[in-house]
C-alpha atoms as a PDB file:
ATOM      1  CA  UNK A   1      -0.998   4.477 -16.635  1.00  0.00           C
ATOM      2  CA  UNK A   2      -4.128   4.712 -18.707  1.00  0.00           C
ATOM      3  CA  UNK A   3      -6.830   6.380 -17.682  1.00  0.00           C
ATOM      4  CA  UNK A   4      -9.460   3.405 -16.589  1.00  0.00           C
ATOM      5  CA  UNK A   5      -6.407   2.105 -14.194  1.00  0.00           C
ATOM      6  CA  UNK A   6      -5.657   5.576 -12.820  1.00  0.00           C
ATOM      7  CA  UNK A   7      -4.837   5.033  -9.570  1.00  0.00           C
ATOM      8  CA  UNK A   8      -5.780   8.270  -6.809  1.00  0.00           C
ATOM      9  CA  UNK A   9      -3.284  10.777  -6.634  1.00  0.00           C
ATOM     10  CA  UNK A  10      -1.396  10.273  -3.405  1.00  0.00           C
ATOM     11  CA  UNK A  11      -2.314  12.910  -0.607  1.00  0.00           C
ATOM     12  CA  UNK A  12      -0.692  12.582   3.052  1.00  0.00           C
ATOM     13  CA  UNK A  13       1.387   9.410   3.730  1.00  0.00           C
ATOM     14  CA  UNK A  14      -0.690   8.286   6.297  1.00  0.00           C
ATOM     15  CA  UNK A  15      -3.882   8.657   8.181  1.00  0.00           C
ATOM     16  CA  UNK A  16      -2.830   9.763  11.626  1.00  0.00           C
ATOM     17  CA  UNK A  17      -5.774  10.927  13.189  1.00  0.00           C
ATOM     18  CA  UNK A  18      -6.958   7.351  11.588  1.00  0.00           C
ATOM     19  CA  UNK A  19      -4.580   5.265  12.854  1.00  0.00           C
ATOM     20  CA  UNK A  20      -4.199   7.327  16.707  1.00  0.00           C
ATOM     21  CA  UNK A  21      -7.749   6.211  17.457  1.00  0.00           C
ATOM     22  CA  UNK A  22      -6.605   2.342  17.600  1.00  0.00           C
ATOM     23  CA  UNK A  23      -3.090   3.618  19.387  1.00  0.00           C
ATOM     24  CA  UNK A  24      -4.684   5.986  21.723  1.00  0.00           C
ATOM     25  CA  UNK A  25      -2.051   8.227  20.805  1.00  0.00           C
ATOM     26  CA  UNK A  26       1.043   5.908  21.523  1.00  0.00           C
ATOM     27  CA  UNK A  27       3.390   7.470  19.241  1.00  0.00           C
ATOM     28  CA  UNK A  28       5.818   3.425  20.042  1.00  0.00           C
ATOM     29  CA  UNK A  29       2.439   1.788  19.245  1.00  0.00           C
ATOM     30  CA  UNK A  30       2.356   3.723  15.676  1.00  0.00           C
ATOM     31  CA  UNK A  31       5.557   3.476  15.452  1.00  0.00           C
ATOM     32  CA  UNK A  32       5.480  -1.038  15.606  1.00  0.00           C
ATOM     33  CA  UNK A  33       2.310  -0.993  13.358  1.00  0.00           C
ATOM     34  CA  UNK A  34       3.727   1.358  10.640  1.00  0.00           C
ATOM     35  CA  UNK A  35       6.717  -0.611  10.724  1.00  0.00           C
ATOM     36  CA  UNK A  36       4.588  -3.639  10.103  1.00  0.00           C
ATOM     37  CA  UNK A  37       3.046  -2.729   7.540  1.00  0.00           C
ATOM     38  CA  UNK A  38       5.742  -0.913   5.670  1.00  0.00           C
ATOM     39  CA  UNK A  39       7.603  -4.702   6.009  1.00  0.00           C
ATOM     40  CA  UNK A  40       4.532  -6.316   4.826  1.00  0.00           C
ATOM     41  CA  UNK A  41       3.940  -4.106   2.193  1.00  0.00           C
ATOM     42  CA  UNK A  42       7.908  -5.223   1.001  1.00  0.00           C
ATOM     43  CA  UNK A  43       6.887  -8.787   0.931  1.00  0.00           C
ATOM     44  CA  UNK A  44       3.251  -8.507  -0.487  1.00  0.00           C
ATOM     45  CA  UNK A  45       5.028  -6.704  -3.771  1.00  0.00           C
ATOM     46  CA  UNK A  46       7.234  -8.967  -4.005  1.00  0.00           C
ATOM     47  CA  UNK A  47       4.609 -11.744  -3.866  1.00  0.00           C
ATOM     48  CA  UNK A  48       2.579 -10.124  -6.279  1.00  0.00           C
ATOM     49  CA  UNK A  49       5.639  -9.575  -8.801  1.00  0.00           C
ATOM     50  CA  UNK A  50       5.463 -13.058  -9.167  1.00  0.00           C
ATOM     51  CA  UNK A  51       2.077 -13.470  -9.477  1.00  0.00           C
ATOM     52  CA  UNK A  52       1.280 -15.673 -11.948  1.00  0.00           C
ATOM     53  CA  UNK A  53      -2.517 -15.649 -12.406  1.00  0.00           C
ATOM     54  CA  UNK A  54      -5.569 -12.825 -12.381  1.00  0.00           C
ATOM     55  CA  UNK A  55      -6.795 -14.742  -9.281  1.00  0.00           C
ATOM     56  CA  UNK A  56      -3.520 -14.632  -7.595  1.00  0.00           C
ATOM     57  CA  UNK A  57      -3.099 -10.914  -8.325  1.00  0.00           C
ATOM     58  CA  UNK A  58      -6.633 -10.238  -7.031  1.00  0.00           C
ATOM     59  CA  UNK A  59      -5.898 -12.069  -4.092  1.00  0.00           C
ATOM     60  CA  UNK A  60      -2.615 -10.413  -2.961  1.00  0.00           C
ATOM     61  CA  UNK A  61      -3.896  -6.673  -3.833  1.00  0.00           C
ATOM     62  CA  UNK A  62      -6.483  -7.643  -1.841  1.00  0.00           C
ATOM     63  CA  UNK A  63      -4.899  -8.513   1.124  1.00  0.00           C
ATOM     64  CA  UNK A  64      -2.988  -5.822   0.592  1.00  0.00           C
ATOM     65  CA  UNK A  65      -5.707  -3.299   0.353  1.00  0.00           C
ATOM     66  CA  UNK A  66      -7.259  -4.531   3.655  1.00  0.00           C
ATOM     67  CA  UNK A  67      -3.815  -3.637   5.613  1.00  0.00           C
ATOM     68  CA  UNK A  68      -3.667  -0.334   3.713  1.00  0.00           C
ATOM     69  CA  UNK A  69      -7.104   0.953   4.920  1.00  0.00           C
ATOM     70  CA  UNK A  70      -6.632  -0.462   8.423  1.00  0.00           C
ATOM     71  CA  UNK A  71      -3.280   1.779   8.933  1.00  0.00           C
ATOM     72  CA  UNK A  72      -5.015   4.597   7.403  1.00  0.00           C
ATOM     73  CA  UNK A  73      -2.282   4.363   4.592  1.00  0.00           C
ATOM     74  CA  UNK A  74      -5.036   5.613   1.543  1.00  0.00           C
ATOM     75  CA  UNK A  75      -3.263   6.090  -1.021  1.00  0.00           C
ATOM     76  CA  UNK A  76      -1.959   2.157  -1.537  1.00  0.00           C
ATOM     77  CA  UNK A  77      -5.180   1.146  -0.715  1.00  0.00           C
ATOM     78  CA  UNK A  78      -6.957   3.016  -3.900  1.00  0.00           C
ATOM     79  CA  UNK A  79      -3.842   2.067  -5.917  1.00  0.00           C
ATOM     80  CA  UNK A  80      -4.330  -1.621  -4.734  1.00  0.00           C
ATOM     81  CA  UNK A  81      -8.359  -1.430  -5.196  1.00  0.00           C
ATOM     82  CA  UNK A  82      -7.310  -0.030  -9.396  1.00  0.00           C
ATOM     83  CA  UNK A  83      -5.276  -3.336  -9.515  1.00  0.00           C
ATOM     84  CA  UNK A  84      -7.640  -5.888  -8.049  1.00  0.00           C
ATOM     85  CA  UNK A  85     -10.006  -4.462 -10.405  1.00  0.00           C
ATOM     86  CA  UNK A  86      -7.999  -4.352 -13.620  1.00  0.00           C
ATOM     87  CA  UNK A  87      -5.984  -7.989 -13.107  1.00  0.00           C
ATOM     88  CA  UNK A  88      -5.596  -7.345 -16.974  1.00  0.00           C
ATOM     89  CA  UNK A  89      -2.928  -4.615 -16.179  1.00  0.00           C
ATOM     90  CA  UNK A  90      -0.096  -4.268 -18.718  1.00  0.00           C
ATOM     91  CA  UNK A  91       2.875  -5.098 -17.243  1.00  0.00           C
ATOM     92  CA  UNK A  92       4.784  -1.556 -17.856  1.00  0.00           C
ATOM     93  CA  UNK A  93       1.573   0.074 -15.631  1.00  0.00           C
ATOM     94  CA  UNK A  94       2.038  -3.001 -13.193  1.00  0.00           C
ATOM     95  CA  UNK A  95       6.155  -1.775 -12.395  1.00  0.00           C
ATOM     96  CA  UNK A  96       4.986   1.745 -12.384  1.00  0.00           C
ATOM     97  CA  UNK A  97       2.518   0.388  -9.356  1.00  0.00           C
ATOM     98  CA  UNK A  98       5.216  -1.360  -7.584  1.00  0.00           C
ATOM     99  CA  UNK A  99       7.808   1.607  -7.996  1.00  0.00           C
ATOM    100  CA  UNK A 100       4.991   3.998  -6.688  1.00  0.00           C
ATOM    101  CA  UNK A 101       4.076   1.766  -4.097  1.00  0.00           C
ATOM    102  CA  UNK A 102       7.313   0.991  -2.401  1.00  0.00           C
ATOM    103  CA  UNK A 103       8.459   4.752  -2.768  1.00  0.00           C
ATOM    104  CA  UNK A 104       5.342   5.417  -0.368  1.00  0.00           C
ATOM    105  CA  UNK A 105       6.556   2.982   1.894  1.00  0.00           C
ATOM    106  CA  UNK A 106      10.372   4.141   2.064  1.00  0.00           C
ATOM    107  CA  UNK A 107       8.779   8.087   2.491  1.00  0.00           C
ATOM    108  CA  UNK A 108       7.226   6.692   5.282  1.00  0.00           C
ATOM    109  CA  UNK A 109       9.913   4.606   6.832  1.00  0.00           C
ATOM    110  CA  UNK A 110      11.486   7.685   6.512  1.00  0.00           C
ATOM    111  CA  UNK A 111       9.176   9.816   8.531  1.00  0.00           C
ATOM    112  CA  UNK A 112       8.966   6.652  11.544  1.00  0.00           C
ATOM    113  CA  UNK A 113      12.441   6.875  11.712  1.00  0.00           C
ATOM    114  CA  UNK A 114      12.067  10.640  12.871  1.00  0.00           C
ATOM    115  CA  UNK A 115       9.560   9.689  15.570  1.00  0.00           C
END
């Protein structure tokens, strides 16, 4: 990626300090809502592979971003917040988003599988 659509390097998968205080430490509760989001996530790319205008793309990394932050899931939330800013994106940096994004999300369907 170039450098003015860097997106933040990627540190823990999620939040969970974050995320416990809505769960009250309800490891099931995390659990659904990762879940959730990891199948949201799925649909939002594939939504926003097919995105056909700047507002469109704004829109879905958006929405996108929101979910992110509320899960405590940081990393795809600064990556989304690069690409609502730069709807201009090349479209080689846009699959290297996607690919980074949904490798995230199968690390942590991975881990919520261990739970």
């Amino acid at each position: 990626m170039n450098s003015k659509a860097r997106p933040a390097t990627a540190g823990p998968l999620y939040d969970a300090v974050h995320l416990a205080g809505f769960t009250e430490g309800d490891r099931a509760l995390e659990k659904a809502i990762l879940s959730e989001f990891c199948a949201n996530t799925r649909v939002s790319v594939v939504e926003l592979q097919s995105s056909q205008s700047d507002r469109s793309w704004g829109e879905a990394f958006h929405r996108l971003k929101g979910a992110a932050k509320a899960v405590g899931v940081w990393s795809v939330a600064n990556w989304c917040e690069t690409a609502e800013n730069h709807p201009d994106m090349p479209d080689g940096e846009k699959i290297q988003l996607f690919e980074r994004i949904l490798s995230l999300i199968e690390k942590i369907e991975h881990h919520i599988e261990r739970f």
